[in-house]
C-alpha atoms as a PDB file:
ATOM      1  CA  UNK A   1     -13.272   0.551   1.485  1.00  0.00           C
ATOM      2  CA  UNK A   2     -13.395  -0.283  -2.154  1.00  0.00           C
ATOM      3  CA  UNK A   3     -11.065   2.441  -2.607  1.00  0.00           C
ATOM      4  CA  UNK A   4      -8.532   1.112   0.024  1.00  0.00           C
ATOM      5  CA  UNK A   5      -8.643  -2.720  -1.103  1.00  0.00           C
ATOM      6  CA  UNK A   6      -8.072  -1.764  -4.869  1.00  0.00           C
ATOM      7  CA  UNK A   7      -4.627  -0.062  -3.562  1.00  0.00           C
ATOM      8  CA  UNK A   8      -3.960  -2.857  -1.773  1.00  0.00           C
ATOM      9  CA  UNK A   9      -4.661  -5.535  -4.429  1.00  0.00           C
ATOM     10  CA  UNK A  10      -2.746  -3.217  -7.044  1.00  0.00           C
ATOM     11  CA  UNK A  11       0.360  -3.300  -4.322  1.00  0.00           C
ATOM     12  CA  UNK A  12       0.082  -7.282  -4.059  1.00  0.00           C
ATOM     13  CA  UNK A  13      -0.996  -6.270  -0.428  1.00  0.00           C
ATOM     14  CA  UNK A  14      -4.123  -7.892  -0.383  1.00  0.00           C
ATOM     15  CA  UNK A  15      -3.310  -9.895   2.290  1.00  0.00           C
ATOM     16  CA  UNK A  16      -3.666  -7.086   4.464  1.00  0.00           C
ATOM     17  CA  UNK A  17      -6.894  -6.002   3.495  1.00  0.00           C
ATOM     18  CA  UNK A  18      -8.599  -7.845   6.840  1.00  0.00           C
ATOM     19  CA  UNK A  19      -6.202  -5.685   8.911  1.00  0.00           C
ATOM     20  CA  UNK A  20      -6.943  -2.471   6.874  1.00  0.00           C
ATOM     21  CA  UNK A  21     -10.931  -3.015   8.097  1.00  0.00           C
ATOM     22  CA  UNK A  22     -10.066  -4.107  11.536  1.00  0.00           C
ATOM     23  CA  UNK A  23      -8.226  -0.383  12.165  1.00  0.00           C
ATOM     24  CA  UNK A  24     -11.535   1.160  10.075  1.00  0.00           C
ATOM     25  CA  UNK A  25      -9.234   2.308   7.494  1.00  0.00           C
ATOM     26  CA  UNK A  26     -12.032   2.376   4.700  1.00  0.00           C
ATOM     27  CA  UNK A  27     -11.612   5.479   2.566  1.00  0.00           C
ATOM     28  CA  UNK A  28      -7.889   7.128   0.802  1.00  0.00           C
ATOM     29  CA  UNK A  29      -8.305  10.013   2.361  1.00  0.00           C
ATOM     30  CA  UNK A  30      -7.511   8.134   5.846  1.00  0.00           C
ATOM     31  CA  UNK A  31      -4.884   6.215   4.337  1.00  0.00           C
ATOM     32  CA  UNK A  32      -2.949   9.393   3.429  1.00  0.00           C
ATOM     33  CA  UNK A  33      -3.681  11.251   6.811  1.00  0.00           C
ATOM     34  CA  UNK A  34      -1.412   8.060   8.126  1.00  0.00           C
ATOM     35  CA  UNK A  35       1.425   8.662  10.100  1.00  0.00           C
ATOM     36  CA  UNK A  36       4.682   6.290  10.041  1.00  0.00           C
ATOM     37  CA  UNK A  37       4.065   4.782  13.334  1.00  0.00           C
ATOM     38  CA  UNK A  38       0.783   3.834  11.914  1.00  0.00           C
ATOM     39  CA  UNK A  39       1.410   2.695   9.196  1.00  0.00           C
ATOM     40  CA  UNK A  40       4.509   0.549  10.849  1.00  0.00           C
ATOM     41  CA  UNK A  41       1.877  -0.721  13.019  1.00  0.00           C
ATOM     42  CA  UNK A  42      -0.234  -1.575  10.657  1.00  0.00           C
ATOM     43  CA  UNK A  43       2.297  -3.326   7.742  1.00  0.00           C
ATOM     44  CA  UNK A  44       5.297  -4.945   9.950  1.00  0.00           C
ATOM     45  CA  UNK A  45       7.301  -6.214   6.984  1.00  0.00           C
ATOM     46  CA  UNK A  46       9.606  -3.473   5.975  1.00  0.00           C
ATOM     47  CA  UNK A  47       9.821  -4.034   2.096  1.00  0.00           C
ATOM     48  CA  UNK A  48       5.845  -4.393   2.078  1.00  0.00           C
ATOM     49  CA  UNK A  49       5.558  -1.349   4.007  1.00  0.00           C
ATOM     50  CA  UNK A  50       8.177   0.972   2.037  1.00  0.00           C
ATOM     51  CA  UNK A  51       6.382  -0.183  -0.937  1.00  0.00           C
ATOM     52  CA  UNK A  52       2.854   1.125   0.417  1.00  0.00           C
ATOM     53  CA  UNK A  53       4.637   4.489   1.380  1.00  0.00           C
ATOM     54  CA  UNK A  54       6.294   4.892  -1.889  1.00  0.00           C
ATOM     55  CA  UNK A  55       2.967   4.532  -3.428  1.00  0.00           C
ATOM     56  CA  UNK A  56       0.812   6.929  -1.224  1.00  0.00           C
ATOM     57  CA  UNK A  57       3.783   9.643  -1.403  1.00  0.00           C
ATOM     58  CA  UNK A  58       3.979   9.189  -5.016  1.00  0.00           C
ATOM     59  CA  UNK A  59       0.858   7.449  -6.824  1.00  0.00           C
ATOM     60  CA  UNK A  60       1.872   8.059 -10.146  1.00  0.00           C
ATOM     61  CA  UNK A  61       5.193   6.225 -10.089  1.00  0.00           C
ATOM     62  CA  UNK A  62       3.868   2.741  -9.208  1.00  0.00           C
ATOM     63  CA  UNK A  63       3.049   1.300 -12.329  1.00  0.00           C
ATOM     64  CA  UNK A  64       6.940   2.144 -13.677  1.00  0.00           C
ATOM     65  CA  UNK A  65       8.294   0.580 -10.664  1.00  0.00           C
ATOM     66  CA  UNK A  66       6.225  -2.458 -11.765  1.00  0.00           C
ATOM     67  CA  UNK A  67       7.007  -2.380 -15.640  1.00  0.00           C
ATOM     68  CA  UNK A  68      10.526  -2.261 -14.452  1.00  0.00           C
ATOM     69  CA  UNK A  69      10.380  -4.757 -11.952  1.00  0.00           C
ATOM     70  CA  UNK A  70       9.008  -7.087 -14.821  1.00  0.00           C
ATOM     71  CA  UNK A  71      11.615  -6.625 -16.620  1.00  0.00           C
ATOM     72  CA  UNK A  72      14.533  -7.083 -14.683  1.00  0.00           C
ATOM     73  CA  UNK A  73      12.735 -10.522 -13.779  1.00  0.00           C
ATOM     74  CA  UNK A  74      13.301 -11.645 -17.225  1.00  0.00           C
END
């Protein structure tokens, strides 16, 4: 699960975390065996969950997306 709340926290998801152990969603391999209907289940806000998607499909990109995210809010 330590694995699964560090994604989370990195994501500013962490308020999901409780919901994440409630479904026993406790390893990444899980989280990437997801499908969309689970995941929409599981993260109702569309810009939260589009930003959890773009990360699993596409790990690498995240931290760009936040250094350019800080610096458009400049």
């Amino acid at each position: 699960m330590d694995d699964v709340r560090s994604l989370l926290v990195q994501l500013g998801l962490d308020y999901l975390i409780s919901r994440f152990e409630e479904h026993k969603i406790n390893n990444l391999a899980v989280v990437k065996s997801l499908e969309t209907s689970d995941i929409k289940d599981l993260i109702p806000a569309l810009g939260d969950r589009k930003k959890f998607i773009s990360h699993v499909n596409n790990p690498k990109n995240t931290q760009n997306d936040v250094s350019m995210l800080q610096l458009f809010s400049c």
